[in-house]
C-alpha atoms as a PDB file:
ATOM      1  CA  UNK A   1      22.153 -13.511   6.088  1.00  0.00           C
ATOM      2  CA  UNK A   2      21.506 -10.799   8.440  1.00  0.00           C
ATOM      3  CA  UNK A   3      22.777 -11.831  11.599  1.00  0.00           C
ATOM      4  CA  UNK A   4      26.377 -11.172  10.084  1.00  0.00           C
ATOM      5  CA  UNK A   5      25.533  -7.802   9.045  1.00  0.00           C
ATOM      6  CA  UNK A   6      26.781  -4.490  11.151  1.00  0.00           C
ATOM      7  CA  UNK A   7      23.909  -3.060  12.959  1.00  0.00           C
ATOM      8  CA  UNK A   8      23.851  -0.033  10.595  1.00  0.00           C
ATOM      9  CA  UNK A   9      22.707  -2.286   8.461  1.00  0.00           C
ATOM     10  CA  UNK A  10      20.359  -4.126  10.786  1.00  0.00           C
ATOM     11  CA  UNK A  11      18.582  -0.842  11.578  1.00  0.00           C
ATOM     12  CA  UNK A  12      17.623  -0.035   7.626  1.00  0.00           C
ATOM     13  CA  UNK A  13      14.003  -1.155   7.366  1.00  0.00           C
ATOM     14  CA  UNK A  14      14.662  -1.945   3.652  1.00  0.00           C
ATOM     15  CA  UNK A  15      17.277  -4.367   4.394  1.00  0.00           C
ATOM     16  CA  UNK A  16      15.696  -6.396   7.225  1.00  0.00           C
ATOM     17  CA  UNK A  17      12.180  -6.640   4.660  1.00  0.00           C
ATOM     18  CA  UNK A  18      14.829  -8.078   1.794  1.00  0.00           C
ATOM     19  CA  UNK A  19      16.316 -10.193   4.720  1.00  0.00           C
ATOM     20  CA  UNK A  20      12.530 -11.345   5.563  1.00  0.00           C
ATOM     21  CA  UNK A  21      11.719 -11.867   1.768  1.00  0.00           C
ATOM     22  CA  UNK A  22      14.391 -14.976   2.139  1.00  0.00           C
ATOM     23  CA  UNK A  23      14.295 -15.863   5.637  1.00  0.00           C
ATOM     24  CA  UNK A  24      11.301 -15.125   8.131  1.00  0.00           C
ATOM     25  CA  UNK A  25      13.123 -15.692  11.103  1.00  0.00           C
ATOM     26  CA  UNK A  26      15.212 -13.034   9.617  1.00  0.00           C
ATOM     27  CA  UNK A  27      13.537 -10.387  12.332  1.00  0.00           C
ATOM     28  CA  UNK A  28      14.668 -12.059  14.986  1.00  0.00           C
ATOM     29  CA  UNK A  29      18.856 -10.667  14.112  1.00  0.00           C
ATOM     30  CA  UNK A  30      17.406  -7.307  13.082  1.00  0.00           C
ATOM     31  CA  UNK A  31      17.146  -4.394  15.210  1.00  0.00           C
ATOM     32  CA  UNK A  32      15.079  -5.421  17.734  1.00  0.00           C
ATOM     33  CA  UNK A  33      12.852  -2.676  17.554  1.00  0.00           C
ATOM     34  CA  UNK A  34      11.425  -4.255  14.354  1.00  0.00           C
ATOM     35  CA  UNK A  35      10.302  -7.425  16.969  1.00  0.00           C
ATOM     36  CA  UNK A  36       7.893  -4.520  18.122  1.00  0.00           C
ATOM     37  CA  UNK A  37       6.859  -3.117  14.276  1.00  0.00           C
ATOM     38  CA  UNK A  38       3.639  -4.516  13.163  1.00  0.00           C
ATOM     39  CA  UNK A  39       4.492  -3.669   9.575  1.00  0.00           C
ATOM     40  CA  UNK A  40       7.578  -6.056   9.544  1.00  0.00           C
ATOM     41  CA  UNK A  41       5.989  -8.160  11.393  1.00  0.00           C
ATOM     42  CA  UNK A  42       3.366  -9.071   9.477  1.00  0.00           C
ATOM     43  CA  UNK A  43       5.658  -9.705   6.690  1.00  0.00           C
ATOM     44  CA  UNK A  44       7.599 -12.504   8.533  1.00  0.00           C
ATOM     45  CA  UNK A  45       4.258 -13.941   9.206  1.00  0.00           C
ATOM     46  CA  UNK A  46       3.356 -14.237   5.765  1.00  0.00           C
ATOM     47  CA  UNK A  47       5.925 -15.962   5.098  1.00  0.00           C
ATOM     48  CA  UNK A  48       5.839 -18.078   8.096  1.00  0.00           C
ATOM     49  CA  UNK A  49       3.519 -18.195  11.249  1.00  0.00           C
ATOM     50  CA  UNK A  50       5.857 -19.372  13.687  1.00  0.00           C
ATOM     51  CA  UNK A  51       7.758 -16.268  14.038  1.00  0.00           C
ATOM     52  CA  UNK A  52       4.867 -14.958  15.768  1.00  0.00           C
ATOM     53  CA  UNK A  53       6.736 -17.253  18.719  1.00  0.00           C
ATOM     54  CA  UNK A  54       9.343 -14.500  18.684  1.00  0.00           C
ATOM     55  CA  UNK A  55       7.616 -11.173  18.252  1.00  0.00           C
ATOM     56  CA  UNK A  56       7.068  -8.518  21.215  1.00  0.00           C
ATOM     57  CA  UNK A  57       4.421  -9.301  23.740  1.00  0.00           C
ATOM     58  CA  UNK A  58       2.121  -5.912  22.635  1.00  0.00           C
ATOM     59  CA  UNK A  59       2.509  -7.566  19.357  1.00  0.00           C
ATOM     60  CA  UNK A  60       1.134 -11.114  20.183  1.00  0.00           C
ATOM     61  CA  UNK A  61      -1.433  -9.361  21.908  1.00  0.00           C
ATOM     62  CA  UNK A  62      -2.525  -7.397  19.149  1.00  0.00           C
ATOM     63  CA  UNK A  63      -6.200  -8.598  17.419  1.00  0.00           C
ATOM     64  CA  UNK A  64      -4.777  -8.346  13.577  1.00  0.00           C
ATOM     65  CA  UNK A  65      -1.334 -10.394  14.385  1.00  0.00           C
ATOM     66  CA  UNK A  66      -3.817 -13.265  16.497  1.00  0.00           C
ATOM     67  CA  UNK A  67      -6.067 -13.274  13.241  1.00  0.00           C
ATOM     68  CA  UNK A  68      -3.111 -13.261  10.896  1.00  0.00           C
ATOM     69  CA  UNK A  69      -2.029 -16.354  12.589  1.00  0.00           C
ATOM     70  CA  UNK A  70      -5.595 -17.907  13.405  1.00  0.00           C
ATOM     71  CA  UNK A  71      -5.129 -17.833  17.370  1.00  0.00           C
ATOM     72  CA  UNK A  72      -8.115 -15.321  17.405  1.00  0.00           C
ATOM     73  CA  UNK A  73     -10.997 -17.545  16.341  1.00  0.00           C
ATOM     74  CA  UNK A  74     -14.050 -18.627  18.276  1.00  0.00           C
ATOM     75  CA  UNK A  75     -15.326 -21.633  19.606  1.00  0.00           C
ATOM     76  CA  UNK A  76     -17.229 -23.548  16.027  1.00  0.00           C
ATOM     77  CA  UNK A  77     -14.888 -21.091  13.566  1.00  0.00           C
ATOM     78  CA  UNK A  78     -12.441 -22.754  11.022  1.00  0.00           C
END
């Protein structure tokens, strides 16, 4: 849906969320600065862990994405 949109429309945070509403992976055709935004980012995730494989490194890194996504527990935790 999004990757055929200009990238006016790419850039509007309130299009790329409706985008992610339907289709996670949606972030990965916006902007790319919203690969880096841990707002939209967590949204995708919610919707679907495995676009954590696409995010920004800072954001992979980052202690509330790793427990969003369970990569962040210790040794014994479920």
């Amino acid at each position: 849906m999004i990757k055929s949109l200009s990238n006016n429309f790419k850039k509007n945070k309130e299009i790329v969320l409706a985008a992610i509403e339907n289709e996670p992976f949606a972030i990965g055709h916006a902007d790319k600065k919203y690969l880096k935004n841990k707002e939209v980012a967590k949204v995708a995730l919610k919707k679907n862990i495995h676009v954590y494989l696409i995010l920004d490194s800072k954001l992979i890194n980052d202690k509330e994405i790793m427990t969003l996504v369970g990569l962040n527990k210790k040794k014994g935790e479920k």
